[in-house]
Protein backbone atom coordinates (compact mmCIF):
# COMPACT_ATOMS: atom_id res chain seq x y z
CA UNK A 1 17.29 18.46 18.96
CA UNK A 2 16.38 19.23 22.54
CA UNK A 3 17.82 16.65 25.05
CA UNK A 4 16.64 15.56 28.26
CA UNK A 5 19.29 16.63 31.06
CA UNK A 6 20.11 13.99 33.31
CA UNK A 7 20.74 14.82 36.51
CA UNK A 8 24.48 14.66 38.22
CA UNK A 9 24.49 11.74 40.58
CA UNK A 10 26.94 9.38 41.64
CA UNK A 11 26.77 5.82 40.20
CA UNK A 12 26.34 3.25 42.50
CA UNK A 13 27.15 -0.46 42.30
CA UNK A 14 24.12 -1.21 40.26
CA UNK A 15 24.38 1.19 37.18
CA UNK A 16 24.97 0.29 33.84
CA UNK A 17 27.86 2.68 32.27
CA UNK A 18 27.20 5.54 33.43
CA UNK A 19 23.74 5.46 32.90
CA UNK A 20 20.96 6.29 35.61
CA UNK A 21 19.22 3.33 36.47
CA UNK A 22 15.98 3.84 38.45
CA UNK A 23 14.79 -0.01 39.99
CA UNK A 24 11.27 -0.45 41.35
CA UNK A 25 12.01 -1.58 44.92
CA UNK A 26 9.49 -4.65 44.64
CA UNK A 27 7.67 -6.52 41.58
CA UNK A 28 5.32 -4.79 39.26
CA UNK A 29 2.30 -6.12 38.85
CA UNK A 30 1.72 -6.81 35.08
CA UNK A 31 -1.34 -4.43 34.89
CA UNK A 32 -2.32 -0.95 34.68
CA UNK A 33 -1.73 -0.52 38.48
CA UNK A 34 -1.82 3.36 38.10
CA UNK A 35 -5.22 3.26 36.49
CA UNK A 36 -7.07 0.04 38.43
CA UNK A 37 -4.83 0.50 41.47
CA UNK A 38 -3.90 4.18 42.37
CA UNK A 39 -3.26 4.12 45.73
CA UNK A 40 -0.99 0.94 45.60
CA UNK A 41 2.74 0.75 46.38
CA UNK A 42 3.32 -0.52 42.24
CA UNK A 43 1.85 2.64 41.26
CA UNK A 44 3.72 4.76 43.51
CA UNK A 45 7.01 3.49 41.56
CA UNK A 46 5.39 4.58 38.90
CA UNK A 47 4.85 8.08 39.72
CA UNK A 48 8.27 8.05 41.12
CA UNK A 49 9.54 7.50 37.88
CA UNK A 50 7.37 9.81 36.53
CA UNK A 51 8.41 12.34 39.00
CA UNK A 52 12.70 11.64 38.12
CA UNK A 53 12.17 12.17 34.47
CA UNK A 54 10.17 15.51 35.48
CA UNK A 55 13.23 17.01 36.94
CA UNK A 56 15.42 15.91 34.39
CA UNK A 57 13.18 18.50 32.54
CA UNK A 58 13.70 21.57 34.70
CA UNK A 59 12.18 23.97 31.92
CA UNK A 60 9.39 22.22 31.64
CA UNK A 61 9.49 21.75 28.01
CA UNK A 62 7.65 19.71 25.55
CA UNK A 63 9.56 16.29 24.99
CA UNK A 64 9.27 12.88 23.27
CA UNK A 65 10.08 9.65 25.34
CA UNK A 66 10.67 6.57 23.91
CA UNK A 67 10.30 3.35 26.04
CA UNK A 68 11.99 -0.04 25.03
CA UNK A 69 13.53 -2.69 25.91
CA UNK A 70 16.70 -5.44 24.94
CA UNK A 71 14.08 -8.02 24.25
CA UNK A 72 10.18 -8.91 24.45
CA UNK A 73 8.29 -10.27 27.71
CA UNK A 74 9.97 -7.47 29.79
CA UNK A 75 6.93 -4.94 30.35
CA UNK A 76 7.68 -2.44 28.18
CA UNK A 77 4.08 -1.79 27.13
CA UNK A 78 2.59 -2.19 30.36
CA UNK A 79 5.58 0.43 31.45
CA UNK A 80 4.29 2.76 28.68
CA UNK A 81 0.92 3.04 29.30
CA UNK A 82 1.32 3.39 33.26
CA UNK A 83 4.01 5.81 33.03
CA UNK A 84 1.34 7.52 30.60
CA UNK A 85 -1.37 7.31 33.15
CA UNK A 86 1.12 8.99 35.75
CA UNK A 87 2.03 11.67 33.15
CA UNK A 88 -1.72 12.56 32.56
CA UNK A 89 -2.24 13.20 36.66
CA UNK A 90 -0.27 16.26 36.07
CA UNK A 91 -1.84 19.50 36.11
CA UNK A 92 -1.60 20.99 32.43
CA UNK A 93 0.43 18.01 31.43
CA UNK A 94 -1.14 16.99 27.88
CA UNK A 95 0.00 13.76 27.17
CA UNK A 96 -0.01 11.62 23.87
CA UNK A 97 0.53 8.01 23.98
CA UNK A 98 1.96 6.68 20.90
CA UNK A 99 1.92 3.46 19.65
CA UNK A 100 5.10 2.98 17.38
CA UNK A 101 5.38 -1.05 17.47
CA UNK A 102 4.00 -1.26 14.09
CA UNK A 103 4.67 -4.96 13.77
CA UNK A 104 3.11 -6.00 16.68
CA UNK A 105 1.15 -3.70 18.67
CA UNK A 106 -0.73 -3.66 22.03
CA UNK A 107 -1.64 -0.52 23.55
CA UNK A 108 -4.93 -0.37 22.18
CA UNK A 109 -5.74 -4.03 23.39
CA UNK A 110 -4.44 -3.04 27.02
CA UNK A 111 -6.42 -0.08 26.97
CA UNK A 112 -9.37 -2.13 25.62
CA UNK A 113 -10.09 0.19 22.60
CA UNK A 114 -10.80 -1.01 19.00
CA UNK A 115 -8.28 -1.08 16.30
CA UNK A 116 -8.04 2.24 13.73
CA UNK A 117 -5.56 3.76 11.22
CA UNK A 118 -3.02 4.89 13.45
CA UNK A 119 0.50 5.90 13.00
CA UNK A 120 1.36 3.99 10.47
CA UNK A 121 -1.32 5.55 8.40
CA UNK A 122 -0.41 8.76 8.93
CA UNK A 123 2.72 8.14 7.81
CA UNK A 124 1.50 6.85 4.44
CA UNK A 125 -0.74 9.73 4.01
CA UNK A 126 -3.89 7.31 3.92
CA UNK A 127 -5.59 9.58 7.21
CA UNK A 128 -5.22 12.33 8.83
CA UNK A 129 -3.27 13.11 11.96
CA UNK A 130 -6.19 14.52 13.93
CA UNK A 131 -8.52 12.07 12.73
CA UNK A 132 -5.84 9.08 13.56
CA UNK A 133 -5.51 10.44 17.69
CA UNK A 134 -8.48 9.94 19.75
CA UNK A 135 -9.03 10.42 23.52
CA UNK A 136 -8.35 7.50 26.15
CA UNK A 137 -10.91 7.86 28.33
CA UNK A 138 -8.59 9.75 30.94
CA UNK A 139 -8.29 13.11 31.78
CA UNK A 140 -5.51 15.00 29.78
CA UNK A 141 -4.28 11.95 27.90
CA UNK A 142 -4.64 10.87 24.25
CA UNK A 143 -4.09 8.13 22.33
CA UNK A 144 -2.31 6.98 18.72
CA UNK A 145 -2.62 3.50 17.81
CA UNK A 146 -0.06 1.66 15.62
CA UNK A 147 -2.78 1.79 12.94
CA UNK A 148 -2.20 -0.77 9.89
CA UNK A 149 0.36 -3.44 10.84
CA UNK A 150 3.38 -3.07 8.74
CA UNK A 151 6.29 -6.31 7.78
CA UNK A 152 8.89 -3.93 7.41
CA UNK A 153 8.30 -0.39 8.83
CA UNK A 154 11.68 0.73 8.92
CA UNK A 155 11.07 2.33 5.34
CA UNK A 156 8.92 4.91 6.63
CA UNK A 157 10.33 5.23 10.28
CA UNK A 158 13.68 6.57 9.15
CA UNK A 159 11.61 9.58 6.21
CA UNK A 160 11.59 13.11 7.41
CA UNK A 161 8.13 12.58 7.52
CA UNK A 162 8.49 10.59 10.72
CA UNK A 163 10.62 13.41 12.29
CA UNK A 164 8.10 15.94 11.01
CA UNK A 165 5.91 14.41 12.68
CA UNK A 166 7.49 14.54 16.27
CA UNK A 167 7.83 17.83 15.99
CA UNK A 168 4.05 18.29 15.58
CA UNK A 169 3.35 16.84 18.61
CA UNK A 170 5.40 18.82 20.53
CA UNK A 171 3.87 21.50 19.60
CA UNK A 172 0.40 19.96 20.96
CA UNK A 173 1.44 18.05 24.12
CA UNK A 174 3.81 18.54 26.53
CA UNK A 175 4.87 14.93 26.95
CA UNK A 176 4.50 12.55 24.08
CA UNK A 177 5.41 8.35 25.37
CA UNK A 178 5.92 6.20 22.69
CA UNK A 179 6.16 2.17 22.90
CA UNK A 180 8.42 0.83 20.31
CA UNK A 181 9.41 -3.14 19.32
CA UNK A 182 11.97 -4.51 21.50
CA UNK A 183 15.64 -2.71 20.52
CA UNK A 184 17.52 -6.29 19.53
CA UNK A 185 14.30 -7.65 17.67
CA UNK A 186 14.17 -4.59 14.81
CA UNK A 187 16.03 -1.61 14.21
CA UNK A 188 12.49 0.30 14.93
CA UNK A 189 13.28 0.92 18.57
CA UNK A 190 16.63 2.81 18.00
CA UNK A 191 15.73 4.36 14.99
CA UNK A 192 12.58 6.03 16.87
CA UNK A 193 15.24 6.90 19.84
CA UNK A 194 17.45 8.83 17.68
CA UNK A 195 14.50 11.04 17.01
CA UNK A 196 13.44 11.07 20.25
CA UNK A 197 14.46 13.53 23.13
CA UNK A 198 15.01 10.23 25.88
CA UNK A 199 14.69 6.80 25.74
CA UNK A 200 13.97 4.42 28.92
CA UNK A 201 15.19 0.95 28.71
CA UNK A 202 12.51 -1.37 30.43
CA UNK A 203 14.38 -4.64 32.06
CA UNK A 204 13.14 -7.22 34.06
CA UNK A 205 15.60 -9.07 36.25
CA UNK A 206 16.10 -12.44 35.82
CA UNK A 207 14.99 -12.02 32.20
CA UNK A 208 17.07 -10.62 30.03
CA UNK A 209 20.96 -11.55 30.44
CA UNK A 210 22.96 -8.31 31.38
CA UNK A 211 25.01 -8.47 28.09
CA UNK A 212 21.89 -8.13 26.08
CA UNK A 213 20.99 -4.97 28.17
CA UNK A 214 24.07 -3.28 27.64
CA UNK A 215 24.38 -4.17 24.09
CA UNK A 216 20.69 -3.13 23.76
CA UNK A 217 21.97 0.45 25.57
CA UNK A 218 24.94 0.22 22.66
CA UNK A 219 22.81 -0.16 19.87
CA UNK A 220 20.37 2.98 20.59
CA UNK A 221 23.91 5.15 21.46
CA UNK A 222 24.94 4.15 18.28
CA UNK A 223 22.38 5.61 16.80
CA UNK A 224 21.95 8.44 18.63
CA UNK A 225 19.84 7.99 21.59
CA UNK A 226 19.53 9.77 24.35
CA UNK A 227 19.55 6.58 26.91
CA UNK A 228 17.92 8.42 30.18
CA UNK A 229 18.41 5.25 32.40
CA UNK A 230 17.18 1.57 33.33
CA UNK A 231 14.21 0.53 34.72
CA UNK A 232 14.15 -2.65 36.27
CA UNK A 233 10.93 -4.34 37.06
CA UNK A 234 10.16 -8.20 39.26
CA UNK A 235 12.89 -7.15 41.30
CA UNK A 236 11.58 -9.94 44.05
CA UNK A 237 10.64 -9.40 47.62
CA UNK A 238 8.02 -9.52 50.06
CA UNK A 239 4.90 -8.02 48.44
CA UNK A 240 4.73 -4.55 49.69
CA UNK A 241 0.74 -4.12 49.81
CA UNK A 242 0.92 -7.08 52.09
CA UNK A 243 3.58 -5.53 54.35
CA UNK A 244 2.39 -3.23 57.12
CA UNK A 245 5.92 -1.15 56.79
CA UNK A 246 4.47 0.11 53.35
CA UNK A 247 1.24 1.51 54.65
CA UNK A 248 0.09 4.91 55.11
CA UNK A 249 -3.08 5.73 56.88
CA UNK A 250 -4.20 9.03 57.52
CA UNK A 251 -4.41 10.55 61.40
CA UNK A 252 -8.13 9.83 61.36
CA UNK A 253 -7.17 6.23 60.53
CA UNK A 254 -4.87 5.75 63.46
């Protein structure tokens, strides 16, 4: 399986193991800043992240990235869909978000679409693949819903249909996000990972105790995962689009 490379940095006080840990200097607003909000400071972090897990890709291949997190209320969708967004301003950058939380999914409500078969349908053979994708309304990007909600998914998440099926969309988009259930509330998340080429673990401080982050980070190594970094969002401090020091005007401005 191709594998993200990380880059070679030096930890600092705030990593995790010696996993990368990208923080987003100030809170994230709990919207799709990089669609509603483009020029904002929130979406900026965005695209920086966007921008770090581009050149942990130097040859530009086609890859699958899973983003998760310990446990739910931590932005993990919302992180999906804007780091999807960000993705999709890329010049030939084909982008498929996935929906792969198949017990409770969202991405089609956030993006305010209407519920069809989705992924899990495909996997069951009740629709087709290109019949179950549809466009999002933004350049280069794509969307697959979660499709039928499912009690216990796990039956058809761990077939080699499943893994099939990544490698499908590799062939047909160059980046492929996919939002999964929280990693300590199902085994979805980390069994998705281990098929995955990177994972992202979405925190938010104050939220979720440290020890359920790292043994979040455990469980998907466990299994296989290829755990990228941390990204931390709410880290609190004075709101940056209200703070002169953030702004950037343009010489006919000044």
């Amino acid at each position: 399986m191709s594998r993200f490379r990380p880059k070679q940095e030096t930890p600092s006080d705030e990593t995790i193991g010696d996993d990368l840990l990208v923080i987003v200097d100030r809170s994230v607003n709990p919207y799709l800043v990089v669609f509603h909000d483009p020029t904002s400071f929130r979406a900026e972090q965005i695209r920086a992240l966007r921008n770090q897990l581009v050149a942990m890709n130097p040859d530009g291949s086609a890859k699958t990235l899973v983003v998760t997190s310990a446990i739910k209320g931590e932005g993990k969708s919302i992180t999906t869909i804007n780091l999807a967004l960000a993705f999709a301003e890329l010049e030939r950058h084909s982008v498929l978000l996935v929906d792969a939380d198949l017990r409770g999914p969202s991405v089609e409500d956030y993006l305010n679409l209407n519920p069809r078969p989705g992924l899990s349908d495909v996997l069951l053979d009740r629709v087709r693949l290109s019949d179950a994708i549809r466009h999002a309304g933004v350049r280069n990007l794509d969307v697959l819903g979660a499709g039928t909600r499912l009690t216990s998914p796990s039956e058809i998440l761990t077939t080699t249909r499943f893994q099939d099926l990544f490698a499908r969309l590799k062939e047909d988009y160059r980046y492929v996000i996919i939002d999964t259930p929280p990693v300590l509330s199902a085994t979805d998340a980390s069994v998705i990972a281990a098929r995955a080429d990177g994972t992202l673990l979405t925190v938010r401080l104050e939220h979720s105790p440290k020890a359920l982050t790292k043994q979040a980070i455990r469980n998907l190594q466990d299994l296989g995962a290829n755990v990228l970094g941390v990204f931390v969002t709410e880290v609190r401090g004075t709101d940056p689009d209200n703070d002169p020091r953030f702004a950037y005007r343009t010489a006919e401005e000044l």
